[in-house]
Structure formats: C-alpha cells, structure tokens
PDB file of N, CA and C in Angstrom:
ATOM      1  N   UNK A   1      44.023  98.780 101.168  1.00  0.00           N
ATOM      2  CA  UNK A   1      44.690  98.320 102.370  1.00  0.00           C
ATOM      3  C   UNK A   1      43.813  98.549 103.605  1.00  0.00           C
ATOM      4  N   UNK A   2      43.169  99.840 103.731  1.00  0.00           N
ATOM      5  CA  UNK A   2      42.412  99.997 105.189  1.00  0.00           C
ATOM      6  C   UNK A   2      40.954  99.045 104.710  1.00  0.00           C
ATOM      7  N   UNK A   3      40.931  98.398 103.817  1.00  0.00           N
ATOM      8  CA  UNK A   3      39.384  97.739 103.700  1.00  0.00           C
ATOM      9  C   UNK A   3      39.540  95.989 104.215  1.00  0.00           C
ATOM     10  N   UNK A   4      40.937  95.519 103.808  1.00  0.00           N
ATOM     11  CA  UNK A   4      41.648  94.652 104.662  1.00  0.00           C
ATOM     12  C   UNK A   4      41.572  94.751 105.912  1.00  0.00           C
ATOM     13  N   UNK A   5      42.014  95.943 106.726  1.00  0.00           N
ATOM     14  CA  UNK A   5      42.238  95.975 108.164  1.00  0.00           C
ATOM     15  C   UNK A   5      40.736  96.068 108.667  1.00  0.00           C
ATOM     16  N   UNK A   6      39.836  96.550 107.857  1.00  0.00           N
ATOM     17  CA  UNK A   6      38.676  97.136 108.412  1.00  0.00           C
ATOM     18  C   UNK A   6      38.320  95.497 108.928  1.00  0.00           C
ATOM     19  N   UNK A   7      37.972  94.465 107.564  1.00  0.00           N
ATOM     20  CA  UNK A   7      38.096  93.560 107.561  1.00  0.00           C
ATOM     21  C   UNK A   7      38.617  92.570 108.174  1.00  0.00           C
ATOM     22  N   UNK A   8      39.481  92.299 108.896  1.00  0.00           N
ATOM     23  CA  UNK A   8      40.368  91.918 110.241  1.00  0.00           C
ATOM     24  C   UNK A   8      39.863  92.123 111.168  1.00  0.00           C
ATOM     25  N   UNK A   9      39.309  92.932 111.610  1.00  0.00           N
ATOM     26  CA  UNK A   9      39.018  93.668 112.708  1.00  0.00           C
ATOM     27  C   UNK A   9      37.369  92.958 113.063  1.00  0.00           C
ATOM     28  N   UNK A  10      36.875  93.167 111.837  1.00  0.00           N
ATOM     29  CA  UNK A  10      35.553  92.566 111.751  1.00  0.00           C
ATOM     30  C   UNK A  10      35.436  91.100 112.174  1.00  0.00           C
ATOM     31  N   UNK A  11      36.606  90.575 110.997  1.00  0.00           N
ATOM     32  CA  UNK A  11      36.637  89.023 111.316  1.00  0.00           C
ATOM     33  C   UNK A  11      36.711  88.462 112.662  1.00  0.00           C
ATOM     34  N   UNK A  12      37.569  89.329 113.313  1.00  0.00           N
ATOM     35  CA  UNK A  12      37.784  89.176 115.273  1.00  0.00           C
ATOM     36  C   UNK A  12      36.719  89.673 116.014  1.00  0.00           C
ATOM     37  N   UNK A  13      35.973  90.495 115.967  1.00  0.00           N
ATOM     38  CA  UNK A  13      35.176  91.017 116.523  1.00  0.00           C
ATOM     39  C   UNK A  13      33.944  90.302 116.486  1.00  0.00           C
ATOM     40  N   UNK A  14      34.009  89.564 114.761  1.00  0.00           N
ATOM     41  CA  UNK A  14      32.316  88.756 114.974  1.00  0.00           C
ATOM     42  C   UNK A  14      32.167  87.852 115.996  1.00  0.00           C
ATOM     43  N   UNK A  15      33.225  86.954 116.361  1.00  0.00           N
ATOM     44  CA  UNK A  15      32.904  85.504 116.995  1.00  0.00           C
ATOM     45  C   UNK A  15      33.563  85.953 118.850  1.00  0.00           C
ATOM     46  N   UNK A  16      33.945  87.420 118.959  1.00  0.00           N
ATOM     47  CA  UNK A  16      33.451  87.902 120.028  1.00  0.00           C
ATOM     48  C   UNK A  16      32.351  88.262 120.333  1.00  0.00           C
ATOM     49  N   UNK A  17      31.696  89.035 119.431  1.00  0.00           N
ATOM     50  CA  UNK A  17      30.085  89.200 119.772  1.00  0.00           C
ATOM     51  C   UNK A  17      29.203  87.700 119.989  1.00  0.00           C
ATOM     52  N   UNK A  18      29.372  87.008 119.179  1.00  0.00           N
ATOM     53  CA  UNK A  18      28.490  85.342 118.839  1.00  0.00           C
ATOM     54  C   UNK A  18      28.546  85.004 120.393  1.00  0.00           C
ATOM     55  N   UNK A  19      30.034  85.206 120.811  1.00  0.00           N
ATOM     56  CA  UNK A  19      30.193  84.430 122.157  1.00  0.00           C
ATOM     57  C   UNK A  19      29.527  85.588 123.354  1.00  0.00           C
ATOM     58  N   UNK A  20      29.218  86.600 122.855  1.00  0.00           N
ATOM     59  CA  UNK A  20      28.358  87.428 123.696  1.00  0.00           C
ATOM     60  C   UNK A  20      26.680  87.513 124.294  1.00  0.00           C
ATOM     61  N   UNK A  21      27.034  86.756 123.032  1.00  0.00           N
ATOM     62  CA  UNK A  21      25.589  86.300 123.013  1.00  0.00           C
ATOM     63  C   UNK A  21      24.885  85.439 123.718  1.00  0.00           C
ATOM     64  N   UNK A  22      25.682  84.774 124.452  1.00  0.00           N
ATOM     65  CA  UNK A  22      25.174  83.649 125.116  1.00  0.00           C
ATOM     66  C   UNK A  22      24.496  84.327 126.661  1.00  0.00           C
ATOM     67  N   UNK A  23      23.844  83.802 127.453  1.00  0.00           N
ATOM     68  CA  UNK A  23      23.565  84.787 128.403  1.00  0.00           C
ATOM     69  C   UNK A  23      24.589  85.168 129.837  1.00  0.00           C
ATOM     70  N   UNK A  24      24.848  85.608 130.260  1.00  0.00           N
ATOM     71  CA  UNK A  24      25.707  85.892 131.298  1.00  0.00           C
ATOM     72  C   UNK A  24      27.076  86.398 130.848  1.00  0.00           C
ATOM     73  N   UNK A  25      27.131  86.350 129.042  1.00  0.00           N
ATOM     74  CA  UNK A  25      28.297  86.764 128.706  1.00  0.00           C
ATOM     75  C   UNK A  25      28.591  88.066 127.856  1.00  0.00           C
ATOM     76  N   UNK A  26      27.259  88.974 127.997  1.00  0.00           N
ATOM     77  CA  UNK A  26      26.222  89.644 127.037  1.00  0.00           C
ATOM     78  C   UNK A  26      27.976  90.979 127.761  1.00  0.00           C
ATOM     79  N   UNK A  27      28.481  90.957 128.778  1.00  0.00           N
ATOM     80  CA  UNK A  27      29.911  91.870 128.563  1.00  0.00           C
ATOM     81  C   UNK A  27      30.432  91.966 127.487  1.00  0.00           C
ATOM     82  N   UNK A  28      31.198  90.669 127.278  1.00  0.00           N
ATOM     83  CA  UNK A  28      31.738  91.093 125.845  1.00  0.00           C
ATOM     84  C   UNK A  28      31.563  91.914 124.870  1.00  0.00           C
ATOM     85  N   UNK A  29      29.969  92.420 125.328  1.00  0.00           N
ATOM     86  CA  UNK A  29      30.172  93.309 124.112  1.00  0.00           C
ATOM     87  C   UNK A  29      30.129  94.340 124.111  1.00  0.00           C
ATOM     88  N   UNK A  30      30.607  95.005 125.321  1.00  0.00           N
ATOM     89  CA  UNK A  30      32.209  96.078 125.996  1.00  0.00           C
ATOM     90  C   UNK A  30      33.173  95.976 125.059  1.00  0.00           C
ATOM     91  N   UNK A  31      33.648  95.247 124.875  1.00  0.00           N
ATOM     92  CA  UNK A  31      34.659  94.985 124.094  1.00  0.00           C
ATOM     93  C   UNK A  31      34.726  94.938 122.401  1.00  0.00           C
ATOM     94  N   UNK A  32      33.441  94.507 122.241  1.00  0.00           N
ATOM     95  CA  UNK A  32      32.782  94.087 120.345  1.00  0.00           C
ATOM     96  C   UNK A  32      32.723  95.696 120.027  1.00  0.00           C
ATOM     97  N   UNK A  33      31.956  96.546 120.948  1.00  0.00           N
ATOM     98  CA  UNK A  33      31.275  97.703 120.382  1.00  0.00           C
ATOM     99  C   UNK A  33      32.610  98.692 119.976  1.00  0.00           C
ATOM    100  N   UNK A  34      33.471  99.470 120.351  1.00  0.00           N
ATOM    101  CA  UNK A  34      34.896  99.712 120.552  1.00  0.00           C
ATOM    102  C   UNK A  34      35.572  98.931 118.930  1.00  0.00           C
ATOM    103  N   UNK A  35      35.769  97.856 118.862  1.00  0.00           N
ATOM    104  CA  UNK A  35      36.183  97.312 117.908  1.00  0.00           C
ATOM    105  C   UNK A  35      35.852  96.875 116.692  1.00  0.00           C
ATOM    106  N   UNK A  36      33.887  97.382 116.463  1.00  0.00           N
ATOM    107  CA  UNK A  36      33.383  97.207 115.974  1.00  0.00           C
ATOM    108  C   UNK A  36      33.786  99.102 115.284  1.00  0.00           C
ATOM    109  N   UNK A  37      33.708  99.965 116.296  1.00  0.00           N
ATOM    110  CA  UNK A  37      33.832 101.081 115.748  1.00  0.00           C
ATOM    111  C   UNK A  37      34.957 101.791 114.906  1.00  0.00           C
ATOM    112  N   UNK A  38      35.799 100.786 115.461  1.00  0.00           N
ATOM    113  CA  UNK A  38      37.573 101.130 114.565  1.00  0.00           C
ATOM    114  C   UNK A  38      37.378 100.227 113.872  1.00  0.00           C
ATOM    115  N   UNK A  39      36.749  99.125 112.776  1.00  0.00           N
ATOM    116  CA  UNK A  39      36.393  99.162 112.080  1.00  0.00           C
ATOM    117  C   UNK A  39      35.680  99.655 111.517  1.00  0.00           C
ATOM    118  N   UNK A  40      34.921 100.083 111.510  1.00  0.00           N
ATOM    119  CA  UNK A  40      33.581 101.089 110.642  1.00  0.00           C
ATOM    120  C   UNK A  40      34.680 102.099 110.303  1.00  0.00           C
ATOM    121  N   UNK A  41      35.599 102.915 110.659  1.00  0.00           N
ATOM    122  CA  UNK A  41      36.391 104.233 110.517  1.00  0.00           C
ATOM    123  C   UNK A  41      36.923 103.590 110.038  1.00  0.00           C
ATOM    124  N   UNK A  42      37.931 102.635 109.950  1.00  0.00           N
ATOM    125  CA  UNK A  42      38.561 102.207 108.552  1.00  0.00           C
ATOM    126  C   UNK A  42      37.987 101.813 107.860  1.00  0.00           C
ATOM    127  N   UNK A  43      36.866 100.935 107.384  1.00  0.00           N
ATOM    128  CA  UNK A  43      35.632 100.985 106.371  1.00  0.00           C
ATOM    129  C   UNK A  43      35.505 101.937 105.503  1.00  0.00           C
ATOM    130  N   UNK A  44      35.151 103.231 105.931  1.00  0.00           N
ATOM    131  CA  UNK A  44      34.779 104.167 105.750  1.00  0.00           C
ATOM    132  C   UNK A  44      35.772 104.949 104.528  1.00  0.00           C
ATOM    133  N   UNK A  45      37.275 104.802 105.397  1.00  0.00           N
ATOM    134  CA  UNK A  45      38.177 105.439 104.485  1.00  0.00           C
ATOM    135  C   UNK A  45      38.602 105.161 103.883  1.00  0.00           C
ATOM    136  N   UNK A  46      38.452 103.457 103.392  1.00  0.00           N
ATOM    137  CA  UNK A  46      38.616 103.009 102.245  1.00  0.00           C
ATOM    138  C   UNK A  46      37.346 103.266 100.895  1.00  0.00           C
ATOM    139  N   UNK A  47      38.277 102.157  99.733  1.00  0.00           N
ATOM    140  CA  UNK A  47      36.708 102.666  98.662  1.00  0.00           C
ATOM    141  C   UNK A  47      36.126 101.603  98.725  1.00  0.00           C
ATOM    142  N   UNK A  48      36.361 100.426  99.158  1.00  0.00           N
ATOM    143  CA  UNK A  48      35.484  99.244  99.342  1.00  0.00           C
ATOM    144  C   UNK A  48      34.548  99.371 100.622  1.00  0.00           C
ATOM    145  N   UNK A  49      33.407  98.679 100.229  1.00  0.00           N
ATOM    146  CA  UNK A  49      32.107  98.646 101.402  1.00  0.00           C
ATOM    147  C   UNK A  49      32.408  97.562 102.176  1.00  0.00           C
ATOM    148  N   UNK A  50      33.013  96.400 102.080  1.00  0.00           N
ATOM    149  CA  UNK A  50      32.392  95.444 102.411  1.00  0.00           C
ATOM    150  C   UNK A  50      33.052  95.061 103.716  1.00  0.00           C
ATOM    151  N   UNK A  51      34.321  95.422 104.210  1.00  0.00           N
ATOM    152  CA  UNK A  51      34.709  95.688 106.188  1.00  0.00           C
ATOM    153  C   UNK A  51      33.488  96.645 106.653  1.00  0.00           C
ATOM    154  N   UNK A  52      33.334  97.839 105.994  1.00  0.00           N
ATOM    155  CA  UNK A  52      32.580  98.744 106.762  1.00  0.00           C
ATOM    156  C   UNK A  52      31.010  98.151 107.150  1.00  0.00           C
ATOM    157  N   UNK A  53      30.516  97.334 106.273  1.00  0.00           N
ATOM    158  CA  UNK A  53      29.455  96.394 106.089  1.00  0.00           C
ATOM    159  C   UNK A  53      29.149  95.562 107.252  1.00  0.00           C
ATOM    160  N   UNK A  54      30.499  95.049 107.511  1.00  0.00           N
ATOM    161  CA  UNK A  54      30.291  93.920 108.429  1.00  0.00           C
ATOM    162  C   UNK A  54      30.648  94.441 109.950  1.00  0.00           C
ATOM    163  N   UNK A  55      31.157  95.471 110.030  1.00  0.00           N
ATOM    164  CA  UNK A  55      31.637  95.771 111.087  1.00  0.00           C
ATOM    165  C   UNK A  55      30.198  96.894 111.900  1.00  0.00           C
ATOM    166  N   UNK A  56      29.563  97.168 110.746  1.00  0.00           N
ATOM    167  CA  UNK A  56      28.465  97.494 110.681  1.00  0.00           C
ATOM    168  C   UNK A  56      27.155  96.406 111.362  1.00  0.00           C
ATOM    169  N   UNK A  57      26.927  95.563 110.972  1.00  0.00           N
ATOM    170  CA  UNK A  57      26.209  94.187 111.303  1.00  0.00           C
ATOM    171  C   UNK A  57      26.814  94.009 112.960  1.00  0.00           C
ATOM    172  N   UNK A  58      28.173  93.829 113.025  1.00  0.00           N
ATOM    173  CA  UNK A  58      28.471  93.249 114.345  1.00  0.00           C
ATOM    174  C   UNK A  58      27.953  94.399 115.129  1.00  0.00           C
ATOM    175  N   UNK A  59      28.215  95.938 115.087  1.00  0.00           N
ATOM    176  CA  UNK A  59      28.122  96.757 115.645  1.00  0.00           C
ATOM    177  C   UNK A  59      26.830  97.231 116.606  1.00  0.00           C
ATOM    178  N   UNK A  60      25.878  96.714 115.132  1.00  0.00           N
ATOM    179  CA  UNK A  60      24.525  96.746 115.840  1.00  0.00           C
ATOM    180  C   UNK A  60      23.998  95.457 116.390  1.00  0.00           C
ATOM    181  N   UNK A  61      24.647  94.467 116.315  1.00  0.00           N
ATOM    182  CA  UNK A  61      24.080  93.244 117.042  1.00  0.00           C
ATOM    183  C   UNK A  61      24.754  93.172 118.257  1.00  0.00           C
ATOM    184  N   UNK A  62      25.737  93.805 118.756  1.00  0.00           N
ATOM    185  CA  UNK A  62      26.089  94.188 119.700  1.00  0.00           C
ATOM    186  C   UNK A  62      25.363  95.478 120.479  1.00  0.00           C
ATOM    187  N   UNK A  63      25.525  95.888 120.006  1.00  0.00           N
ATOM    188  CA  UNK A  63      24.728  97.060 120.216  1.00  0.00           C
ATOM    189  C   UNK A  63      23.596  96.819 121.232  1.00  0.00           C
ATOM    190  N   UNK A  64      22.181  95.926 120.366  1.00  0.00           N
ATOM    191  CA  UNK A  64      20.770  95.747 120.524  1.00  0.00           C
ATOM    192  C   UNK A  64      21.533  94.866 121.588  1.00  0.00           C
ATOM    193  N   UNK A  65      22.061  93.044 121.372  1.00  0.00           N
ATOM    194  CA  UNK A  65      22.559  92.594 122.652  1.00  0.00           C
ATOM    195  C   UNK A  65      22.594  93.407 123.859  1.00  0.00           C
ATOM    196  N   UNK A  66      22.987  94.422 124.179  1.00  0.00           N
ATOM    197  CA  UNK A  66      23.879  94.889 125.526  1.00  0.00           C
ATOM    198  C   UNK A  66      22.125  95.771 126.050  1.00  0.00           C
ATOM    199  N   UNK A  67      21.727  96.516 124.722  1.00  0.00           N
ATOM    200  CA  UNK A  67      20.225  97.356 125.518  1.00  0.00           C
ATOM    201  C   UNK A  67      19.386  96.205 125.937  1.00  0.00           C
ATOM    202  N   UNK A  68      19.326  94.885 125.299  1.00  0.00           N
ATOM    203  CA  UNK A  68      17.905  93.880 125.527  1.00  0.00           C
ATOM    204  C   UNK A  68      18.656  93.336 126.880  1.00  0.00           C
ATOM    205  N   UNK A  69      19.753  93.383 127.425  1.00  0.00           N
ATOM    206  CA  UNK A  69      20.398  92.873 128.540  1.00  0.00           C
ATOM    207  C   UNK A  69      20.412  94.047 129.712  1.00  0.00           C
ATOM    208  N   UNK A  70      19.870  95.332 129.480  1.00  0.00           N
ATOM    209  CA  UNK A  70      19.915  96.293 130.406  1.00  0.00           C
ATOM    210  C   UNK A  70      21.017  96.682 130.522  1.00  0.00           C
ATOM    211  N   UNK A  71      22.264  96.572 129.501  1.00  0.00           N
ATOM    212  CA  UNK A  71      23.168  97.326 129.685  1.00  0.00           C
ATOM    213  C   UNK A  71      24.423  96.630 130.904  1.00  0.00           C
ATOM    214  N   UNK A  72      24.138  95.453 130.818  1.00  0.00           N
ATOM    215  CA  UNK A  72      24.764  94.978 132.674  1.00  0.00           C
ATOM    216  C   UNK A  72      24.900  93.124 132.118  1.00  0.00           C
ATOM    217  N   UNK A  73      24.514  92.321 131.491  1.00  0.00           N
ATOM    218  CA  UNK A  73      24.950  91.220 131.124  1.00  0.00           C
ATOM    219  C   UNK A  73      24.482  90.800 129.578  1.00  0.00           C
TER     220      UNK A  73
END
C-alpha cells in the first residue's frame, strides 16, 4: 500500500518538475523537492523499490534544476 502512495506522489510530482524546467519556472521546484521527499519516505517503508526509485529521479532532477538556476528561478 505505501509503494502505491509513494507512487502517486511521484506520478504528480514528475510533470511538476518537467514544467519546472522550463526557464523562469525553475520555482516549482519549491514545491517538486518537498514532494519528492514524502515520497522517497514512503518508498522506503514499503518492500517495493520502484515509488522510491522514481521519486528518487524527480528528486534529483529537481534538485540539480534549482542549483544550475542559482537557487532563485
């Protein structure tokens, strides 16, 4: 059940980051990183990998996004 939610969470969070990506919108991912992380913790406490996986991927492409933007767009 928490590998579902992890999963959910992921699924919403990816095509917030995608749209972060664009330039001037590099905020959003204020919002991705946070939701990227309550997924990974439910990931985690399940026995399946594969929410924690992806929430993982968004996490750090958000992540790198926001430092290559100075932290500000």
């Amino acid at each position: 059940m928490l590998n579902i939610l992890s999963l959910v969470v992921g699924i919403v969070a990816f095509p917030v980051m995608m749209i972060g990506l664009i330039p001037l919108l590099g905020w959003l991912n204020y919002l991705v990183i946070p939701m990227a992380i309550l997924g990974v913790t439910l990931g985690a406490l399940s026995d399946s990998k594969v929410g924690r996986n992806l929430n993982i991927v968004v996490l750090i492409v958000g992540g790198v996004r926001l430092w290559m933007g100075g932290f500000l767009l």
